[in-house]
C-alpha atoms as a PDB file:
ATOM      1  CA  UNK A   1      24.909  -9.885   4.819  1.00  0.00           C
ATOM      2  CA  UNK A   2      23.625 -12.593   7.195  1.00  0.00           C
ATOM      3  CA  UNK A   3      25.824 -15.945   6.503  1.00  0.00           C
ATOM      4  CA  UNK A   4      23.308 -19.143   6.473  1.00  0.00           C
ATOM      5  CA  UNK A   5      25.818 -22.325   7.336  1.00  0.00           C
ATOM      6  CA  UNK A   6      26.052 -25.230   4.961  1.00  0.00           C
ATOM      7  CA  UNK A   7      25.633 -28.439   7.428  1.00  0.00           C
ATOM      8  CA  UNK A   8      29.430 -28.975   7.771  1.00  0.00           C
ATOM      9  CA  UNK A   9      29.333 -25.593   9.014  1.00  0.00           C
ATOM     10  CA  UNK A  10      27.718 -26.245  11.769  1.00  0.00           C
ATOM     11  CA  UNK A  11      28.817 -29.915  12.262  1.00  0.00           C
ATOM     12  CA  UNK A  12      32.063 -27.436  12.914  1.00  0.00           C
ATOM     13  CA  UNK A  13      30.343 -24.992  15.509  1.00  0.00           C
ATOM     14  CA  UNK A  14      28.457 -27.825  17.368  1.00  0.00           C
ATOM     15  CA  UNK A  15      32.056 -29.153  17.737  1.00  0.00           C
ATOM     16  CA  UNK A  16      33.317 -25.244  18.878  1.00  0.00           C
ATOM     17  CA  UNK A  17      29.836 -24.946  20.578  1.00  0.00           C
ATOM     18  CA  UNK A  18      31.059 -28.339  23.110  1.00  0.00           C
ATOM     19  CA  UNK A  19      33.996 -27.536  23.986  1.00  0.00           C
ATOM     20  CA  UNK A  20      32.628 -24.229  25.385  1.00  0.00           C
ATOM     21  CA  UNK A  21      30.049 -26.230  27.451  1.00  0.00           C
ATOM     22  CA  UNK A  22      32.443 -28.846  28.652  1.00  0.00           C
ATOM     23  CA  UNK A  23      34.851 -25.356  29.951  1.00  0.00           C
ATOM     24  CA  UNK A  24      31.492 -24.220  31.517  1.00  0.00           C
ATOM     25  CA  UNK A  25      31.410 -26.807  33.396  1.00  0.00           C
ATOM     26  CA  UNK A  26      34.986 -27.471  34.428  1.00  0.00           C
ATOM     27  CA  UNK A  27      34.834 -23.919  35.384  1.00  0.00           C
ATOM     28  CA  UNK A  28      31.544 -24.090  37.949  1.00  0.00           C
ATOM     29  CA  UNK A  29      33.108 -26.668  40.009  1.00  0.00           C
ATOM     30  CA  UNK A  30      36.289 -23.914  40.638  1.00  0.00           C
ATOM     31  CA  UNK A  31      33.900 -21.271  41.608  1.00  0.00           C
ATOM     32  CA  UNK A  32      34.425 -20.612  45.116  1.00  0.00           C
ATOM     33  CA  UNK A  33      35.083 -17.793  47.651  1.00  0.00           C
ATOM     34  CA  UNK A  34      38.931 -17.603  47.658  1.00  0.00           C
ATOM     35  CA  UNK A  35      39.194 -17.881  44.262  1.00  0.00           C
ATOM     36  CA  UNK A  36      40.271 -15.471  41.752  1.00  0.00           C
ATOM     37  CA  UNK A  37      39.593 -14.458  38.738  1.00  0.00           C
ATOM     38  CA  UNK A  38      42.583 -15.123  37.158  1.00  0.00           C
ATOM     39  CA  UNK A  39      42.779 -18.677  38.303  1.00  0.00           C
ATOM     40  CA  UNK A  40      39.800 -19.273  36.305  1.00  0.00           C
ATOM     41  CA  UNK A  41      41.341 -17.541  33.559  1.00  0.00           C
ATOM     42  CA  UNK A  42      44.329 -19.812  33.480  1.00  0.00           C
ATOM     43  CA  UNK A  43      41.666 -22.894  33.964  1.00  0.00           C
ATOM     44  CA  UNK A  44      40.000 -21.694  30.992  1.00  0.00           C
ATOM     45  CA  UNK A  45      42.973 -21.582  28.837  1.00  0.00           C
ATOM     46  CA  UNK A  46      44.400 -24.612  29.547  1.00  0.00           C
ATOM     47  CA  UNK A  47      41.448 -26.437  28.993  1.00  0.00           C
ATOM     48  CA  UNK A  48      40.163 -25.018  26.073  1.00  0.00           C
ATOM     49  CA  UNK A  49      44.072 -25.572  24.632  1.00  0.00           C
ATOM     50  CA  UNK A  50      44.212 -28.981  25.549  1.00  0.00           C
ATOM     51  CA  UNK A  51      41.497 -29.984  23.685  1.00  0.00           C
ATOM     52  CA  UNK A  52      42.485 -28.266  20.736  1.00  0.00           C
ATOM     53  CA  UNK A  53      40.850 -25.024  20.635  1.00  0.00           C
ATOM     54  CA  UNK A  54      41.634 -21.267  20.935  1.00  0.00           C
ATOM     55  CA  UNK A  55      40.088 -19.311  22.959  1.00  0.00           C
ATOM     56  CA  UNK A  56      38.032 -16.424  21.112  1.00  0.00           C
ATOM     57  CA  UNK A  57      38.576 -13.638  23.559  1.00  0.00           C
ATOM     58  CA  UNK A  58      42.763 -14.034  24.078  1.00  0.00           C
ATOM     59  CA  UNK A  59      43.732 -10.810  22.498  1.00  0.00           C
ATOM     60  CA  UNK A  60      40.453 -10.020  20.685  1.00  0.00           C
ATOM     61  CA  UNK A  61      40.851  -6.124  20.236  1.00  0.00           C
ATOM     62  CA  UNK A  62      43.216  -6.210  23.033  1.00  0.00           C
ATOM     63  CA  UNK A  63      41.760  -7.960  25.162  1.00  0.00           C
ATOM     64  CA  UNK A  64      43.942  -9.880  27.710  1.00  0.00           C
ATOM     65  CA  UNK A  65      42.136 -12.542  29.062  1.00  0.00           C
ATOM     66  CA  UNK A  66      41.162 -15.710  28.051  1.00  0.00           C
ATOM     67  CA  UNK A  67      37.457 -15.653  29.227  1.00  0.00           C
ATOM     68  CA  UNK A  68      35.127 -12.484  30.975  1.00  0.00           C
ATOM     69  CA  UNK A  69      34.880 -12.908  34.478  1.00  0.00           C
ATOM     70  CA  UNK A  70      32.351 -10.248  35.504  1.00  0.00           C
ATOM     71  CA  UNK A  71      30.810  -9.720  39.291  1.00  0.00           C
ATOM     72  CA  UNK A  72      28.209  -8.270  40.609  1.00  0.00           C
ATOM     73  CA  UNK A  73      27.203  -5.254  39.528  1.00  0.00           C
ATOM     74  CA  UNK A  74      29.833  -5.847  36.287  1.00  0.00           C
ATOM     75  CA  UNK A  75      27.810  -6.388  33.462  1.00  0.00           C
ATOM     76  CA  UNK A  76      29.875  -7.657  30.738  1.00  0.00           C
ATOM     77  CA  UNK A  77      33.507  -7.997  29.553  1.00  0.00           C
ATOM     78  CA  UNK A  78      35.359  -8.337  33.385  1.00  0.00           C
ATOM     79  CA  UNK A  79      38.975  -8.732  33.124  1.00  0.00           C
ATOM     80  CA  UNK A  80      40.860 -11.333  34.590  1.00  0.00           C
ATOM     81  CA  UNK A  81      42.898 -10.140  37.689  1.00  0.00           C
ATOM     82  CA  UNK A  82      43.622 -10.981  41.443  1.00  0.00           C
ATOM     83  CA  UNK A  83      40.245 -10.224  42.498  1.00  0.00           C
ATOM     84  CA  UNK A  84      38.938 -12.668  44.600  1.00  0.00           C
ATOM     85  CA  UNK A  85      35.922 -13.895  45.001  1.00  0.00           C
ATOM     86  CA  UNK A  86      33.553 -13.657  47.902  1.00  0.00           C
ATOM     87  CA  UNK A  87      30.691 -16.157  49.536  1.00  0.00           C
ATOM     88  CA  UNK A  88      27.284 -14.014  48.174  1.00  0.00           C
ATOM     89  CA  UNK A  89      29.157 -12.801  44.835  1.00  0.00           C
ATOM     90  CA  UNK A  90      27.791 -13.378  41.625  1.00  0.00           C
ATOM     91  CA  UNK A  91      30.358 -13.832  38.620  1.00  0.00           C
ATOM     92  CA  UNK A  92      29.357 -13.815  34.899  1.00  0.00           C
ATOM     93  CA  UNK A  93      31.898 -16.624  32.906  1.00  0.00           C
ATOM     94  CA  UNK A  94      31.871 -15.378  29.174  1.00  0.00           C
ATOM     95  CA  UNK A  95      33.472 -17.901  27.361  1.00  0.00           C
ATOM     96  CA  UNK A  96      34.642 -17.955  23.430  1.00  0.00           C
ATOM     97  CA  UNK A  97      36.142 -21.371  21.740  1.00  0.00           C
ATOM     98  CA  UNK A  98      36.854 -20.930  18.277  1.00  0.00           C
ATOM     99  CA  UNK A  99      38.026 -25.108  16.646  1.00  0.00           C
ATOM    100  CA  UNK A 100      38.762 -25.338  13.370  1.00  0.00           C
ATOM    101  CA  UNK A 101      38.028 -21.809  12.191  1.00  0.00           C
ATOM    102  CA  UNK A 102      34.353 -21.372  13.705  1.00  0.00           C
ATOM    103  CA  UNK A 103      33.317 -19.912  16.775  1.00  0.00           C
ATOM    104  CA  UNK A 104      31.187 -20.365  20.061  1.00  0.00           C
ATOM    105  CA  UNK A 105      30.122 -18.119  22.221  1.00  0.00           C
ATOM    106  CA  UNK A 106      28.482 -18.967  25.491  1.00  0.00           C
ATOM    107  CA  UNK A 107      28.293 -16.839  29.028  1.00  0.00           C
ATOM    108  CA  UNK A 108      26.554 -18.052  32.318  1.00  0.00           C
ATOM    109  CA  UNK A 109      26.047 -16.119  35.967  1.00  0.00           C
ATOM    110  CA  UNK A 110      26.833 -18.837  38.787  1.00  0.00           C
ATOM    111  CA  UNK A 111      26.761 -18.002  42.644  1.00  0.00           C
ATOM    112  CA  UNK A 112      29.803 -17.941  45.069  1.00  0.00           C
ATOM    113  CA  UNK A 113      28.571 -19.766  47.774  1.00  0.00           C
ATOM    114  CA  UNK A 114      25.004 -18.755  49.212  1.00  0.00           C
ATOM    115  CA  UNK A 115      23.892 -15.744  47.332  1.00  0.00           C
ATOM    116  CA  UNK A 116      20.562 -13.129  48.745  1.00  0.00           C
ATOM    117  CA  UNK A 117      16.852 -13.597  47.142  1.00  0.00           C
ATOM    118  CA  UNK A 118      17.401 -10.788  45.351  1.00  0.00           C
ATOM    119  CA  UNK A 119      20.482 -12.049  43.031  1.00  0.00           C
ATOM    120  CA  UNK A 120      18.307 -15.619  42.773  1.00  0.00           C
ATOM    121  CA  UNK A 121      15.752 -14.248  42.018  1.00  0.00           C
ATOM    122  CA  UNK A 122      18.369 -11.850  39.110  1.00  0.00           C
ATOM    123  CA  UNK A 123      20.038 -15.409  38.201  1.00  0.00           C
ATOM    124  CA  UNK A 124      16.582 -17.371  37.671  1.00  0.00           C
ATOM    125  CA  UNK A 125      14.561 -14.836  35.705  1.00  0.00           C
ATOM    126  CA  UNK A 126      17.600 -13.518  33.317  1.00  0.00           C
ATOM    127  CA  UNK A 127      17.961 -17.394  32.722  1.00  0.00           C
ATOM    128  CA  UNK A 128      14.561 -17.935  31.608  1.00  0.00           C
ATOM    129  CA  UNK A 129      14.548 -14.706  29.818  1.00  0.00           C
ATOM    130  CA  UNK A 130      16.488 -16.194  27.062  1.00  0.00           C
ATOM    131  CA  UNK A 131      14.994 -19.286  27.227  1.00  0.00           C
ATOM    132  CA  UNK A 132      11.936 -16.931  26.733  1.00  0.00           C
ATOM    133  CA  UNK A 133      13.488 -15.630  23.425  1.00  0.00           C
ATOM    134  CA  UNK A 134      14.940 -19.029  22.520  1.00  0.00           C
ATOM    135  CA  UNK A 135      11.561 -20.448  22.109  1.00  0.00           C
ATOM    136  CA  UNK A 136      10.083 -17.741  19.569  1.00  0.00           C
ATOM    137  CA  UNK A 137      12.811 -18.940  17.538  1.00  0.00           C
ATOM    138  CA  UNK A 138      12.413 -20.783  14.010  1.00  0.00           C
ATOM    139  CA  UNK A 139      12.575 -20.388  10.369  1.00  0.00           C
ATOM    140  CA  UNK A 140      10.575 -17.345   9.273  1.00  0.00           C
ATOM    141  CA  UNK A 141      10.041 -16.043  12.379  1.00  0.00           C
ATOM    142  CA  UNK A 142      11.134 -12.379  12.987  1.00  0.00           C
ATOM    143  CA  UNK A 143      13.996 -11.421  14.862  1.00  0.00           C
ATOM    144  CA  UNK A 144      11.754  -8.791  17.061  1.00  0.00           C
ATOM    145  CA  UNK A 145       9.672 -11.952  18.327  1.00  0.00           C
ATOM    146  CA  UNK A 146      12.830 -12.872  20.313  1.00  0.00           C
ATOM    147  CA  UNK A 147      13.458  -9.601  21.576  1.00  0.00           C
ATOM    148  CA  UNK A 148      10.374  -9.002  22.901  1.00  0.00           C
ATOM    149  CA  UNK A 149      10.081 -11.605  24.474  1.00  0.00           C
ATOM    150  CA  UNK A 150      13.109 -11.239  26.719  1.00  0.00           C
ATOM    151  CA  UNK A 151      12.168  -7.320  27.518  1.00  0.00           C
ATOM    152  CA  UNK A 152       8.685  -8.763  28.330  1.00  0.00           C
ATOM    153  CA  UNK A 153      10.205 -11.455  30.517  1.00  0.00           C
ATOM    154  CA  UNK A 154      12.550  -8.903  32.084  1.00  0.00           C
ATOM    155  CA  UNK A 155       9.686  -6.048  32.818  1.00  0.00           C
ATOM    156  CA  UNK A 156       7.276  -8.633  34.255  1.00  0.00           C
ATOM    157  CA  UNK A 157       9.770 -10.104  36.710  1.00  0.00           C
ATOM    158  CA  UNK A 158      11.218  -6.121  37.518  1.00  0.00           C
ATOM    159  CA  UNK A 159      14.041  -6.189  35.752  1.00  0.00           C
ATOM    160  CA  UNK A 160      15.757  -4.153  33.284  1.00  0.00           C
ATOM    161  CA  UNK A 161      17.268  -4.588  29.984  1.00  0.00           C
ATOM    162  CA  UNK A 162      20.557  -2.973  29.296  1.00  0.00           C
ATOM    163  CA  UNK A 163      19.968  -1.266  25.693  1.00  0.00           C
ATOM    164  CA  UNK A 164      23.654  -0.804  24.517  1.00  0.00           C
ATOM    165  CA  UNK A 165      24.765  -4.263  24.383  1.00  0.00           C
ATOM    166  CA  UNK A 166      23.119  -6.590  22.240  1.00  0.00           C
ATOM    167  CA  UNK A 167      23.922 -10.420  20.869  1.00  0.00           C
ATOM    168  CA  UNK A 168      24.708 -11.372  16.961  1.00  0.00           C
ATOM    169  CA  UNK A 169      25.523 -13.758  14.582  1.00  0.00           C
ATOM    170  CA  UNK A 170      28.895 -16.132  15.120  1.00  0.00           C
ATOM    171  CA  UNK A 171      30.823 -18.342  13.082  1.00  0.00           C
ATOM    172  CA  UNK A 172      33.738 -17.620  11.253  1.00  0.00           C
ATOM    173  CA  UNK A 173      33.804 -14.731  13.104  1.00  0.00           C
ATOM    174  CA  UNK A 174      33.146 -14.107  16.408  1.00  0.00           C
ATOM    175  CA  UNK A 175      30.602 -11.234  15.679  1.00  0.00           C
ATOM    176  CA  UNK A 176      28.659 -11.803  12.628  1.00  0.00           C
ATOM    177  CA  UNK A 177      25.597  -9.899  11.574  1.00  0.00           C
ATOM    178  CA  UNK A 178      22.971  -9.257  12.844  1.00  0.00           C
ATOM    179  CA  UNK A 179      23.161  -7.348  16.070  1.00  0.00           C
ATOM    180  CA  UNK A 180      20.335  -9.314  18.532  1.00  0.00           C
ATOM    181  CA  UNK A 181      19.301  -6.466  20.704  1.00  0.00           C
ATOM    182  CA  UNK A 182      16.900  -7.400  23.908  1.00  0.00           C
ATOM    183  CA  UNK A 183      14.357  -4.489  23.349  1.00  0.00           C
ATOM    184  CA  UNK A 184      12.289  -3.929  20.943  1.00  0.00           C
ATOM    185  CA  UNK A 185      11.388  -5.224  17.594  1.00  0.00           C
ATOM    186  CA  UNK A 186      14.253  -5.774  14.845  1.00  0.00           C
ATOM    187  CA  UNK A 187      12.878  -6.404  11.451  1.00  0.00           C
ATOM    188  CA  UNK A 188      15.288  -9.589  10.460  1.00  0.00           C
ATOM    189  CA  UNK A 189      13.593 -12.638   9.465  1.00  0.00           C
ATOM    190  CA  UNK A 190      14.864 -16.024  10.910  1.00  0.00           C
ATOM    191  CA  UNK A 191      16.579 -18.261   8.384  1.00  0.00           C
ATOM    192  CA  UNK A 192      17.285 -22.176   8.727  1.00  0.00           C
ATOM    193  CA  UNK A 193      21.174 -22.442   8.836  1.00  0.00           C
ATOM    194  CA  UNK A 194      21.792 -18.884  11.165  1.00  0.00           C
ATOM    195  CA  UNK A 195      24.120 -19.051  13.952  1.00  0.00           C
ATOM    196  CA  UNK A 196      23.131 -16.659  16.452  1.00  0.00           C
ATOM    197  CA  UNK A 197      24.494 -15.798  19.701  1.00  0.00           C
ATOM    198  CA  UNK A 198      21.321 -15.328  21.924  1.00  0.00           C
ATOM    199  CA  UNK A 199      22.282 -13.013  25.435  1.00  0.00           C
ATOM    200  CA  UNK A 200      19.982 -11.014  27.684  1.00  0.00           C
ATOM    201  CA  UNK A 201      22.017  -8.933  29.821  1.00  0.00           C
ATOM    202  CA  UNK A 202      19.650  -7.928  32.747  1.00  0.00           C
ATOM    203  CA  UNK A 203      20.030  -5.463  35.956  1.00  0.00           C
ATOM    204  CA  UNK A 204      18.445  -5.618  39.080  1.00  0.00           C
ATOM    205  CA  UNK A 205      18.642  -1.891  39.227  1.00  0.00           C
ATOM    206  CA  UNK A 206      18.131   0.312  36.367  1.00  0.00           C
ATOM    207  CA  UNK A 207      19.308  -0.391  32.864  1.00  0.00           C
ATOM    208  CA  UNK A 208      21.842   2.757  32.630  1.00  0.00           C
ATOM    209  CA  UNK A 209      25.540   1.421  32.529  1.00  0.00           C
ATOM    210  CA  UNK A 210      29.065   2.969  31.961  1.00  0.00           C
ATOM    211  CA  UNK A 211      32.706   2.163  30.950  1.00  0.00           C
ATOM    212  CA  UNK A 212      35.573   2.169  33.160  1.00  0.00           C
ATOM    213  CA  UNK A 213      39.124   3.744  32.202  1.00  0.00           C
ATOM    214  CA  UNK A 214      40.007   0.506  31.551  1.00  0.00           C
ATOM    215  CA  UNK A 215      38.289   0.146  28.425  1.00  0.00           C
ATOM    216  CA  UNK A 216      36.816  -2.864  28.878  1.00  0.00           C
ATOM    217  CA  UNK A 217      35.001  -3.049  31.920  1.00  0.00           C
ATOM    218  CA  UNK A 218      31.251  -2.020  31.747  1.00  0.00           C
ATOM    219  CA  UNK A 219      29.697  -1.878  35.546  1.00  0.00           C
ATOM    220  CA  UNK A 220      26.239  -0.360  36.376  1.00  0.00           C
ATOM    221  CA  UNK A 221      25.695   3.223  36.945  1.00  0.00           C
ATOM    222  CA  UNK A 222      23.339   2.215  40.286  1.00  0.00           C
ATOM    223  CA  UNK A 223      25.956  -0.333  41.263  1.00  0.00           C
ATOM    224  CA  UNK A 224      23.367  -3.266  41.722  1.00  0.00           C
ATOM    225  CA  UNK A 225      23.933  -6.533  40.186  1.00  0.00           C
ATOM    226  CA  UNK A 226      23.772  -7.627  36.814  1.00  0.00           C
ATOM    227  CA  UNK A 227      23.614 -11.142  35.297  1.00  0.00           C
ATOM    228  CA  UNK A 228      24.193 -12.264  31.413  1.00  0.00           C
ATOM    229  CA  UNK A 229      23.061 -15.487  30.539  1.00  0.00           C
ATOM    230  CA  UNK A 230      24.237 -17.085  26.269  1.00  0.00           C
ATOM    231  CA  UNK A 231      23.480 -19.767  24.236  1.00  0.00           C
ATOM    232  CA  UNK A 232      24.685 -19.840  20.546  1.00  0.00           C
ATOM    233  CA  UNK A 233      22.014 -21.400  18.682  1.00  0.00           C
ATOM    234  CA  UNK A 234      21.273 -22.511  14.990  1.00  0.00           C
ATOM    235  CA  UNK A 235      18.165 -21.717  13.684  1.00  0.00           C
ATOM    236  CA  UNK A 236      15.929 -24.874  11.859  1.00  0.00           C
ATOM    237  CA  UNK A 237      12.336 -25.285  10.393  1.00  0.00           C
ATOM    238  CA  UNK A 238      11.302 -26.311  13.142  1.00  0.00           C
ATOM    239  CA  UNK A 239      12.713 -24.407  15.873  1.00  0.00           C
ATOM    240  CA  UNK A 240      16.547 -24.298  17.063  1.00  0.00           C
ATOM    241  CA  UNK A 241      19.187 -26.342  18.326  1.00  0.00           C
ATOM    242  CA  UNK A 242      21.739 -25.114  21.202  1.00  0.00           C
ATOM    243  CA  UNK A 243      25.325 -25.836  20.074  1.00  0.00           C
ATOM    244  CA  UNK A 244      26.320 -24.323  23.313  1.00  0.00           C
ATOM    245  CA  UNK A 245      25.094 -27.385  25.378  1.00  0.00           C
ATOM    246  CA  UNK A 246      25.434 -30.927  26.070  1.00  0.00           C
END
């Protein structure tokens, strides 16, 4: 079943959905070659802590960081370590705040230093893929409006969707139904009050992808870069609001 919110609801996960932007942007102005990864974990923790959240991700299924701190041609869930980061790297920030028992869940691809055309030109269009999908959105609308729109986005700017990871519903949980995939045409219809978690995932290479031994870790096949770009979002008459954002 998909949960509608009641307006305290998400009064709660525009709260959650803050905080997350407010660690977003602490974060960006630590991004630098020289940095790693685990630094920003441990920025990302005490932040989100001092303000009185949790972090969603801190021991989610095992995992042990705080935030996903994926690079280059790591598509999603990048564990915190040593790694440092290098000028022309991309890194993926996947953060999770849950505050007072509701979730947000927001991710964004920022450049170490000067980055190539080709990873702008990655960065830019997965951006305004989901803005792509974001505007389809409103009450009534089906679900497969947004998803086409981001694979249509994707193919017409040569880039590929990865098919096996997908977005979803959040609140109470940090993955709610329905599964958002970014192909395709998913026959859900849009109801005022849903809490999604919009998030193309897009490669500049093709879309095949696989797991490391870590568990955790999904990287390319090709090796080329990936970028992952999230908003949660509640859906209204009218349209939809970001909680994710200022």
């Amino acid at each position: 079943m998909i949960n509608i919110k009641t307006d305290k609801e998400i009064e709660l996960m525009k709260a959650a959905g803050h905080l997350n932007y407010l660690t977003h942007q602490y974060l960006k102005e630590n991004i630098k070659p020289g940095v790693t990864t685990s630094y920003l974990d441990d920025l990302a923790y005490n932040f989100i802590t001092s303000k009185g959240g949790t972090p969603s991700f801190k021991n989610y299924q095992g995992f042990p960081g705080s935030i996903c701190t994926s690079i280059n041609d790591v598509v999603v869930h990048g564990i915190p370590s040593k790694q440092v980061l290098k000028e022309g790297d991309i890194i993926a920030i996947d953060i999770g705040v849950l505050y007072k028992g509701y979730h947000s869940d927001s991710a964004w691809t920022y450049p170490v230093g000067k980055i190539d055309k080709e990873k702008e030109h990655l960065l830019e269009e997965t951006k305004n893929a989901l803005y792509k999908g974001l505007s389809k959105i409103k009450n009534g609308v089906k679900l497969g409006e947004v998803s086409r729109a981001i694979e249509n986005h994707a193919k017409e700017n040569g880039l590929s969707v990865v098919h096996e990871l997908v977005g979803h519903g959040v609140g109470k949980n940090l993955h709610e139904k329905p599964d958002i995939p970014n192909y395709g045409y998913p026959d859900v219809e849009l109801k005022t009050g849903m809490t999604l978690a919009i998030e193309p995932m897009l490669n500049l290479g093709t879309r095949n992808i696989y797991l490391l031994e870590d568990d955790w870790t999904i990287v390319t096949r090709d090796g080329k870069p990936s970028a992952h770009f999230e908003h949660t979002i509640v859906v209204t008459d009218e349209g939809y609001e970001i909680l994710t954002g200022e």
